[in-house]
N, C-alpha and C. Protein backbone atom coordinates (compact mmCIF):
# COMPACT_ATOMS: atom_id res chain seq x y z
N UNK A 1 2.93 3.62 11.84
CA UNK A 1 3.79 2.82 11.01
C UNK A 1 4.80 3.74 10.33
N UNK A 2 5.95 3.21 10.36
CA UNK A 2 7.24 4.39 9.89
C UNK A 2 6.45 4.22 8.51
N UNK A 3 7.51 5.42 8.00
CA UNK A 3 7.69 5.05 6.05
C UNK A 3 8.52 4.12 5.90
N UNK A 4 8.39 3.50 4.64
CA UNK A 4 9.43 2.22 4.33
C UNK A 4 9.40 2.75 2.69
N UNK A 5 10.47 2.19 2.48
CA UNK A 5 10.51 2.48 0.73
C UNK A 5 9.89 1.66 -0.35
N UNK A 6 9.56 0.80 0.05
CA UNK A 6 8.89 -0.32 -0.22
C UNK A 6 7.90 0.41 -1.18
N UNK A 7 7.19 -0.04 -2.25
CA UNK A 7 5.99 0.02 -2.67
C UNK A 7 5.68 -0.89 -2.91
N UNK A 8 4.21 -1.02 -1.90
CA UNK A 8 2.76 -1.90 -1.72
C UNK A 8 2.04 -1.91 -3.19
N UNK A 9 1.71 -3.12 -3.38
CA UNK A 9 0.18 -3.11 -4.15
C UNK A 9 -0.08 -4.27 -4.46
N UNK A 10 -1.17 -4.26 -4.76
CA UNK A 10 -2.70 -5.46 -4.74
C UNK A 10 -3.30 -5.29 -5.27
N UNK A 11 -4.56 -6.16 -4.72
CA UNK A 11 -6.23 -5.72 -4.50
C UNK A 11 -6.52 -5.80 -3.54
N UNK A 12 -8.00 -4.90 -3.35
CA UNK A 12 -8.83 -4.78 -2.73
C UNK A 12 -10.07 -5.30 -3.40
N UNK A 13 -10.69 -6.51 -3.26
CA UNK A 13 -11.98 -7.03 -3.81
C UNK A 13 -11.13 -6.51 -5.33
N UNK A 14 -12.06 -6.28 -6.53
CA UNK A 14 -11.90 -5.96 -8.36
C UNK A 14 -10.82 -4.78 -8.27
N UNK A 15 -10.84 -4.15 -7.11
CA UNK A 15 -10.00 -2.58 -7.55
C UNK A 15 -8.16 -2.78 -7.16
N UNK A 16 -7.65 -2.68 -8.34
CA UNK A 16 -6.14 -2.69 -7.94
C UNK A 16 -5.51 -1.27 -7.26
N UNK A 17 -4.86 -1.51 -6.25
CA UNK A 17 -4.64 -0.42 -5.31
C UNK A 17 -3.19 0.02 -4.89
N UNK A 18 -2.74 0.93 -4.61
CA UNK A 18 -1.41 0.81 -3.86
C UNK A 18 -1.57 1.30 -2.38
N UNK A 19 -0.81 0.06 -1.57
CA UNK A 19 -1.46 0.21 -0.28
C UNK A 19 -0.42 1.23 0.59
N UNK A 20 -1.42 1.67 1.38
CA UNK A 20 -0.59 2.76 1.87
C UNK A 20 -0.14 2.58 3.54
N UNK A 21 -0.74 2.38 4.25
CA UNK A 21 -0.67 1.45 5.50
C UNK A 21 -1.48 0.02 5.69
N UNK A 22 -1.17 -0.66 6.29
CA UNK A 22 -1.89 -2.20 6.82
C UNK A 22 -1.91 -1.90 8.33
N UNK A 23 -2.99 -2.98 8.60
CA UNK A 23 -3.19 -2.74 10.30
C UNK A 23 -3.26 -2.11 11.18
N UNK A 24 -3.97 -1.12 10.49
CA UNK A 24 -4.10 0.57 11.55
C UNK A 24 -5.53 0.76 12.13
N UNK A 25 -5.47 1.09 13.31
CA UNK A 25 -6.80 1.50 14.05
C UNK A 25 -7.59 2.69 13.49
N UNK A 26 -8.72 3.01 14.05
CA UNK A 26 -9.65 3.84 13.19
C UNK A 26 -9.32 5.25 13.75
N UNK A 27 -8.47 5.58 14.38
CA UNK A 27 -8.41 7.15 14.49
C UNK A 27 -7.07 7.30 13.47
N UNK A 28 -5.91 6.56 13.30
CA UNK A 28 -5.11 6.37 12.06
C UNK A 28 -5.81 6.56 10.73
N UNK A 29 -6.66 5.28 10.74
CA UNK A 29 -7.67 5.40 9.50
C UNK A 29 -8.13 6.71 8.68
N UNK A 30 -9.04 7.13 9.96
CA UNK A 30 -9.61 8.72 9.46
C UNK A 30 -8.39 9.21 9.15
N UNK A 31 -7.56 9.73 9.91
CA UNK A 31 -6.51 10.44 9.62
C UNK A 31 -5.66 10.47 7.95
N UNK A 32 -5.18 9.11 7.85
CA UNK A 32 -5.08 9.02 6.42
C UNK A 32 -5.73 8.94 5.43
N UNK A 33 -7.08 8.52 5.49
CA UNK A 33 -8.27 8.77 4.43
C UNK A 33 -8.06 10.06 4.27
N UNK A 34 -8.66 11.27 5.36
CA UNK A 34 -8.93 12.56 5.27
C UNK A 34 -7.96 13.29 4.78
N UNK A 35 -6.19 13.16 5.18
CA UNK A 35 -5.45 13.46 4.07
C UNK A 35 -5.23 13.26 2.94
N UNK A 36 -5.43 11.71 2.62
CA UNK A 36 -5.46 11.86 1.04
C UNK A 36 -6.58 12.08 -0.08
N UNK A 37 -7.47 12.15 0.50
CA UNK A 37 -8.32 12.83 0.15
C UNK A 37 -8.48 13.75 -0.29
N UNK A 38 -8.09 14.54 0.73
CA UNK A 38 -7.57 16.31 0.68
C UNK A 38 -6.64 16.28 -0.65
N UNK A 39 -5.50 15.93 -0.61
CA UNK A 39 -4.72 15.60 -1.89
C UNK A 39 -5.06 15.12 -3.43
N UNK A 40 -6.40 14.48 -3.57
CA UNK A 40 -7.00 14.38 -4.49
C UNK A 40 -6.65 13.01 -5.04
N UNK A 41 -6.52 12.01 -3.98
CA UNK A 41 -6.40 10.51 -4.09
C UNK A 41 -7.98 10.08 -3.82
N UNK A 42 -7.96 8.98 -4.19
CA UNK A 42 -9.29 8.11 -4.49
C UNK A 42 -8.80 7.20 -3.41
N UNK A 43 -9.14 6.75 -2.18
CA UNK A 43 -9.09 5.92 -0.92
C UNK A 43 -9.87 5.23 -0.95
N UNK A 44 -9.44 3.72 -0.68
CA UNK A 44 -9.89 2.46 -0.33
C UNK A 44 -9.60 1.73 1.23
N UNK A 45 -11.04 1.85 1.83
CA UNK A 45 -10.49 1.16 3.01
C UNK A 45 -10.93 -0.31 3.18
N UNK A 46 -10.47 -1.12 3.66
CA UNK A 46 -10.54 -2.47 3.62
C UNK A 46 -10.62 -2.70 5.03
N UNK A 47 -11.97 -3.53 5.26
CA UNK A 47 -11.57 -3.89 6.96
C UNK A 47 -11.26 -5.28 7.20
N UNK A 48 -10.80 -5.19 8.27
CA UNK A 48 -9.69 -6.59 7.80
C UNK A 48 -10.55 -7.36 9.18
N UNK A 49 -10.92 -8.59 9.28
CA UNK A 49 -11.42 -9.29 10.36
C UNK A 49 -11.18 -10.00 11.18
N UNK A 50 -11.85 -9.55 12.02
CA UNK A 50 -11.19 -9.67 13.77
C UNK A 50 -11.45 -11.09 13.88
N UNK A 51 -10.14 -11.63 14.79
CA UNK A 51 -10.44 -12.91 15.52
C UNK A 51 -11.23 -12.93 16.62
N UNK A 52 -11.98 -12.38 17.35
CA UNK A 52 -12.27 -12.40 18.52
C UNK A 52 -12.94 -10.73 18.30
N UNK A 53 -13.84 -10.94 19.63
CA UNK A 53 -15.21 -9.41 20.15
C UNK A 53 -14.36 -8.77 20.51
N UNK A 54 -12.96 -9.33 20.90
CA UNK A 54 -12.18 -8.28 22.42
C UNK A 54 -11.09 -7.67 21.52
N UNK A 55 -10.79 -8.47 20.28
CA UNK A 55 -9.68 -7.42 19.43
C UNK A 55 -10.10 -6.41 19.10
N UNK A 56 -9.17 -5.13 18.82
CA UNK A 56 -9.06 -4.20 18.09
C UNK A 56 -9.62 -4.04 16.66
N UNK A 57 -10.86 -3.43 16.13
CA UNK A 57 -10.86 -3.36 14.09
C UNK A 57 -9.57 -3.00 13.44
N UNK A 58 -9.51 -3.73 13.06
CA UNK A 58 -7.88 -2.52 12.14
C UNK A 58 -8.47 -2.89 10.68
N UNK A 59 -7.77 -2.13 10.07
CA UNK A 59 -8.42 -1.66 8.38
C UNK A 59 -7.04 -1.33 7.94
N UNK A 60 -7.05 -1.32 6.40
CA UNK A 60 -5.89 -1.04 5.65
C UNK A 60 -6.23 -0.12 4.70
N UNK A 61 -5.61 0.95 4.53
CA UNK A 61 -5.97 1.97 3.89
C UNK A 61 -4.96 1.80 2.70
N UNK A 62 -5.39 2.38 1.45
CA UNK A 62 -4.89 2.41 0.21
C UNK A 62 -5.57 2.99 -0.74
N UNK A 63 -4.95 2.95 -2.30
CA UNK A 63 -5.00 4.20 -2.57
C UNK A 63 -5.05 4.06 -4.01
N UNK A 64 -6.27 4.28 -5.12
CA UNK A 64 -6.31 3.69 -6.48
C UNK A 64 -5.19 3.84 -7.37
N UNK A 65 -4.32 5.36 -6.71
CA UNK A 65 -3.09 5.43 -7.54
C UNK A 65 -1.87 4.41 -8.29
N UNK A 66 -1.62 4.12 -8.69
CA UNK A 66 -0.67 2.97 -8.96
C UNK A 66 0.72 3.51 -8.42
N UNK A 67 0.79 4.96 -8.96
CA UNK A 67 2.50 5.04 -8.69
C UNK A 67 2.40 5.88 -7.24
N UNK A 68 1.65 5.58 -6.87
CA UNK A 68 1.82 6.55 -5.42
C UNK A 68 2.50 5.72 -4.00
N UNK A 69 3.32 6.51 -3.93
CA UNK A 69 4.75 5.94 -2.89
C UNK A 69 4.65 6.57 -1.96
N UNK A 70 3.75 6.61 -0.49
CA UNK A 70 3.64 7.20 0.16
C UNK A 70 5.23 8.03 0.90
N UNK A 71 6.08 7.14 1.24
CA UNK A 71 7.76 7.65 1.20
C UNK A 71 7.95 8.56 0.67
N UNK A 72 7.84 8.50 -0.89
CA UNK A 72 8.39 9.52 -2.07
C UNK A 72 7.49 10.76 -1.71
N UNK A 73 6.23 10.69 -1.40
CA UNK A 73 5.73 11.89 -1.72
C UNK A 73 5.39 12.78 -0.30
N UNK A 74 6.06 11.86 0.88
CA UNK A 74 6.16 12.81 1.97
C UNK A 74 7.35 13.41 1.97
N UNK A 75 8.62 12.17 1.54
CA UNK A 75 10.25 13.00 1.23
C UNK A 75 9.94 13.79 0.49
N UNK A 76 9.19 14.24 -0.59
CA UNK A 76 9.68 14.93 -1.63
C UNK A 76 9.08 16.22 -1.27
N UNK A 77 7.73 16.23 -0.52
CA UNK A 77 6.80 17.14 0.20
C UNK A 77 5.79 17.44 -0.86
N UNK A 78 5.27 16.37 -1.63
CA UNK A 78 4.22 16.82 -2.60
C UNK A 78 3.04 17.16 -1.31
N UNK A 79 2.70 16.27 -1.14
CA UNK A 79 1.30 16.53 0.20
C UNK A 79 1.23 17.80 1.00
N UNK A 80 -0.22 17.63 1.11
CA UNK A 80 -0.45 19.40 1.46
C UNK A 80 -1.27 18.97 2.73
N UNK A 81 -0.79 19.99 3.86
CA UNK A 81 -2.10 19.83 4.95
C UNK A 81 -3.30 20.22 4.47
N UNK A 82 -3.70 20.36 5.66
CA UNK A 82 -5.18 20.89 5.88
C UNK A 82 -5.55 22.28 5.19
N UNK A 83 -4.41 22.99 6.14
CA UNK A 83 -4.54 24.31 6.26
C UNK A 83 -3.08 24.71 4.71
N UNK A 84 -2.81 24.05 3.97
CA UNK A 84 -1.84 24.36 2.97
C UNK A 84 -0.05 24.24 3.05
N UNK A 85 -0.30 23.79 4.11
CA UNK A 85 1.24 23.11 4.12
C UNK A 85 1.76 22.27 3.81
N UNK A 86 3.36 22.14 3.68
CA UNK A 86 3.80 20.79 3.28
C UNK A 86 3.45 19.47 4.37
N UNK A 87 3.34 18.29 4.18
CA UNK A 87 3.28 17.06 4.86
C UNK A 87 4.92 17.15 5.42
N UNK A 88 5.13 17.16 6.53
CA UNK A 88 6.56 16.05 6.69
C UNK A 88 6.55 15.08 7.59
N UNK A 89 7.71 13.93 7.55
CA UNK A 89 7.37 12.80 7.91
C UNK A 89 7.04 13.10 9.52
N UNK A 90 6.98 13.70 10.57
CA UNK A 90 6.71 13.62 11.84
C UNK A 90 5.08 14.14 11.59
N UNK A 91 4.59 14.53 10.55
CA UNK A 91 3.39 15.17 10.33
C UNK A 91 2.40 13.45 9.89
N UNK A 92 3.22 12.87 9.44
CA UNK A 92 2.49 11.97 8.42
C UNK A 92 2.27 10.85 9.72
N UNK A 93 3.50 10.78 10.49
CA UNK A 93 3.43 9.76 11.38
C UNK A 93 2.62 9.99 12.72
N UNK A 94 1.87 11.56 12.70
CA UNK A 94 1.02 11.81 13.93
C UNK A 94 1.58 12.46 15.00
N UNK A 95 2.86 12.26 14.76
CA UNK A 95 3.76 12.65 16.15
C UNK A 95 3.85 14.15 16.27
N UNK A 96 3.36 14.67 15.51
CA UNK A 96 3.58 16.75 15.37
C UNK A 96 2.41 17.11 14.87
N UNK A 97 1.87 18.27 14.84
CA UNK A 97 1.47 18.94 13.94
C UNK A 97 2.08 19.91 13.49
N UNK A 98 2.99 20.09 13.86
CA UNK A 98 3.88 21.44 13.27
C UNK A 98 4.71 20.94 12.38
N UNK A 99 4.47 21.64 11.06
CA UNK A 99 4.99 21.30 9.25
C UNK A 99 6.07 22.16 9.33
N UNK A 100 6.73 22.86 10.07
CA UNK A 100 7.92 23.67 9.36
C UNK A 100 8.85 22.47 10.25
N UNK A 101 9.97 21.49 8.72
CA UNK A 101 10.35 20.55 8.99
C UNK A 101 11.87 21.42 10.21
N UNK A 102 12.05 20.81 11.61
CA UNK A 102 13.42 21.18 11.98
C UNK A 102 14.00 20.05 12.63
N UNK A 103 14.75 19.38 11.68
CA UNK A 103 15.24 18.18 11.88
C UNK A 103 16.51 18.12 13.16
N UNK A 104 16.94 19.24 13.70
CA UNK A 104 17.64 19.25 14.50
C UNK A 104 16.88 18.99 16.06
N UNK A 105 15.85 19.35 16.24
CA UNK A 105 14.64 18.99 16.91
C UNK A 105 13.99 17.95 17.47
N UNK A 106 14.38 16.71 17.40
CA UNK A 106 14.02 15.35 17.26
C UNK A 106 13.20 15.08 18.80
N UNK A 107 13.49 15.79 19.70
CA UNK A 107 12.58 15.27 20.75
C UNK A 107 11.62 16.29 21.28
């Protein structure tokens, strides 16, 4: 799911949340739990229910923060990998693992 500028929020069951993706499969899932995590966010996953045995689980991940703008804080590069790097958006979206941003680079 791209970034959008948008900021999400709700609930999840009693806990008010800001959501960070909707409708993502479980290797997405892990992926964004385990980063924000790492970051020192409090993650909420919500599983969302299937019409049918043969669909896909998808779950919505989010995040107890109130002001947390997933956009803002990959543009801005607050987020840290694994290994101590900045997040950037081809990092956030799965498509790279390589954090040194070179936007001239695109394919």
């Amino acid at each position: 799911m791209p970034l959008e500028g948008k900021h999400n929020f709700g609930s999840i069951g009693e806990t008010r949340v800001t959501f960070v993706e909707k409708n993502v499969g479980e290797i997405r899932k892990d992926f964004l739990e385990k980063l924000l995590n790492h970051n020192g966010f409090e993650v909420v996953i919500d599983t969302i229910e299937k019409n049918s045995e043969e669909d896909l689980q998808l779950y919505t991940v989010a995040v107890t923060d109130m002001v947390f703008n997933p956009t803002i804080w990959v543009y801005e590069r607050k987020l840290k990998t694994f290994d101590g790097h900045k997040v950037t958006p081809a990092y956030w979206e799965q498509k790279t693992e390589e954090t040194n941003p070179m936007y001239w680079k695109n394919s």
